[in-house]
C-alpha atoms as a PDB file:
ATOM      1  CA  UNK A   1     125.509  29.468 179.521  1.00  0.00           C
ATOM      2  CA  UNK A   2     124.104  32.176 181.961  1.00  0.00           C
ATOM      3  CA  UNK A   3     122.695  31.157 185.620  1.00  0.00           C
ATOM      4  CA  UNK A   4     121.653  33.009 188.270  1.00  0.00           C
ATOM      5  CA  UNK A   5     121.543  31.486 191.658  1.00  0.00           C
ATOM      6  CA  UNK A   6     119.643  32.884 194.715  1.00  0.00           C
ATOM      7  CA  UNK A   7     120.443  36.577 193.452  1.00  0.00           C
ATOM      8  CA  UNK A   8     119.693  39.320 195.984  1.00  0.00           C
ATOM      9  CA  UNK A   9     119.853  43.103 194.899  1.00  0.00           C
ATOM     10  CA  UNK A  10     119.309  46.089 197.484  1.00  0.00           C
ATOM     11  CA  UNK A  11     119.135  50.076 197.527  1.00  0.00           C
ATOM     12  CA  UNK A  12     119.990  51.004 200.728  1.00  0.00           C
ATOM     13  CA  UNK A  13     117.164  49.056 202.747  1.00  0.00           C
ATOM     14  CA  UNK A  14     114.737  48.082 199.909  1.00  0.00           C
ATOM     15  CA  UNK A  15     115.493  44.800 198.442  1.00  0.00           C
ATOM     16  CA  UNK A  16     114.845  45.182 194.665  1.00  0.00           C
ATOM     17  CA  UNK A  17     115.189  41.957 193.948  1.00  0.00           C
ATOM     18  CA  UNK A  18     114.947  38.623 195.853  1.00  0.00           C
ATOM     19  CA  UNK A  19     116.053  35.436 195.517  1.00  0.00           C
ATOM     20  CA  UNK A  20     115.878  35.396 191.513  1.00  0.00           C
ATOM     21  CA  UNK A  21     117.146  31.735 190.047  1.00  0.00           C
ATOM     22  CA  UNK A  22     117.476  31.673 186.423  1.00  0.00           C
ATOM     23  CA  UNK A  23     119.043  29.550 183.430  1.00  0.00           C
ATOM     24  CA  UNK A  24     119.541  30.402 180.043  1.00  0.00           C
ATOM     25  CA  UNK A  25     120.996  27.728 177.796  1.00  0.00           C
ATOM     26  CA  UNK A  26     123.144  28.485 174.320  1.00  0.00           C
ATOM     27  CA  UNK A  27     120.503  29.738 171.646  1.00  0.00           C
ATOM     28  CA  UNK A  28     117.574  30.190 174.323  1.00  0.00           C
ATOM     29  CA  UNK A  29     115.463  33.525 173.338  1.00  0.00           C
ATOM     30  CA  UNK A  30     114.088  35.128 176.954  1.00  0.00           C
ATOM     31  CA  UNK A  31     112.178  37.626 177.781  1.00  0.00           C
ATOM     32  CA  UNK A  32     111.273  39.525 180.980  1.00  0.00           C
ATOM     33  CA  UNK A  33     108.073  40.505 182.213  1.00  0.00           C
ATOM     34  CA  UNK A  34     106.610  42.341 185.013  1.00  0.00           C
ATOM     35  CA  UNK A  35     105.246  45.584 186.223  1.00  0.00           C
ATOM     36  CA  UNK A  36     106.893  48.620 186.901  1.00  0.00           C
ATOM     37  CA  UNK A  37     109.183  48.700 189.856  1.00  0.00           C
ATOM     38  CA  UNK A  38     109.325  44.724 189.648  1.00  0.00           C
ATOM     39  CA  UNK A  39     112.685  44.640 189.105  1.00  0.00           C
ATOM     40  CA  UNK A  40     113.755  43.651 185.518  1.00  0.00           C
ATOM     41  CA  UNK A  41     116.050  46.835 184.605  1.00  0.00           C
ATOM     42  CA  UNK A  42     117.927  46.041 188.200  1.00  0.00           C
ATOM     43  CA  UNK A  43     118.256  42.278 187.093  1.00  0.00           C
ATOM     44  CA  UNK A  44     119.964  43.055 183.932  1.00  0.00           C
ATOM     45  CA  UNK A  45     122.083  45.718 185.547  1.00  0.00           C
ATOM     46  CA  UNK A  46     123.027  42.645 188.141  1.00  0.00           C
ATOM     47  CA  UNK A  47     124.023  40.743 185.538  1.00  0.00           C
ATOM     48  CA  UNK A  48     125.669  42.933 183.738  1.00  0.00           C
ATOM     49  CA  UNK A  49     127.535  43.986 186.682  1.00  0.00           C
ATOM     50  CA  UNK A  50     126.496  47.443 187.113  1.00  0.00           C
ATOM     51  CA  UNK A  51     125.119  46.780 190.220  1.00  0.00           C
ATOM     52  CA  UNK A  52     126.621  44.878 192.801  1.00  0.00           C
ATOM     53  CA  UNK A  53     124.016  41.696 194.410  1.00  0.00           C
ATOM     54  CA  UNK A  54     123.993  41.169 198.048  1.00  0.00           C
ATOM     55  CA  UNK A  55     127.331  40.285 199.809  1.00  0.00           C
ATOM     56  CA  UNK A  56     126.996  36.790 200.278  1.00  0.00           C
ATOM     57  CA  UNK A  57     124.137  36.305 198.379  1.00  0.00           C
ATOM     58  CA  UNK A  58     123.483  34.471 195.312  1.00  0.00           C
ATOM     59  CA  UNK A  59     126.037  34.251 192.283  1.00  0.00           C
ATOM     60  CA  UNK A  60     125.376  35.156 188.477  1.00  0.00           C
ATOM     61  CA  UNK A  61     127.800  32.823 185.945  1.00  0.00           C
ATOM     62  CA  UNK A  62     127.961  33.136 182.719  1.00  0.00           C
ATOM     63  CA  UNK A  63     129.722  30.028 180.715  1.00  0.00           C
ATOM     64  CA  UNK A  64     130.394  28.748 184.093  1.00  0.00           C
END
């Protein structure tokens, strides 16, 4: 239902996240986890589309 495939994410320079792979099937709960600055508000802004990923880098589907 919602992959993420090689997903890059960068401010300026600094890479805030890197190469994140991820699959969520229908009815899957998931949480995220990690310290601060690890990058779990920019993933969900990534998939969300409020950021933009790396040109070229990685792709985010959701139901395909």
């Amino acid at each position: 239902m919602l992959e993420l495939k090689n997903v890059w994410v960068r401010y300026g320079k600094k890479a805030a996240v890197r190469k994140l792979s991820l699959s969520v099937n229908k009815g899957d709960f998931v949480t995220i986890l990690g310290a601060n600055g690890a990058g779990k508000t920019t993933t969900l802004n990534a998939i969300s589309g409020l950021v933009k990923t790396k040109k070229g880098q990685g792709e985010i589907l959701f139901m395909g």
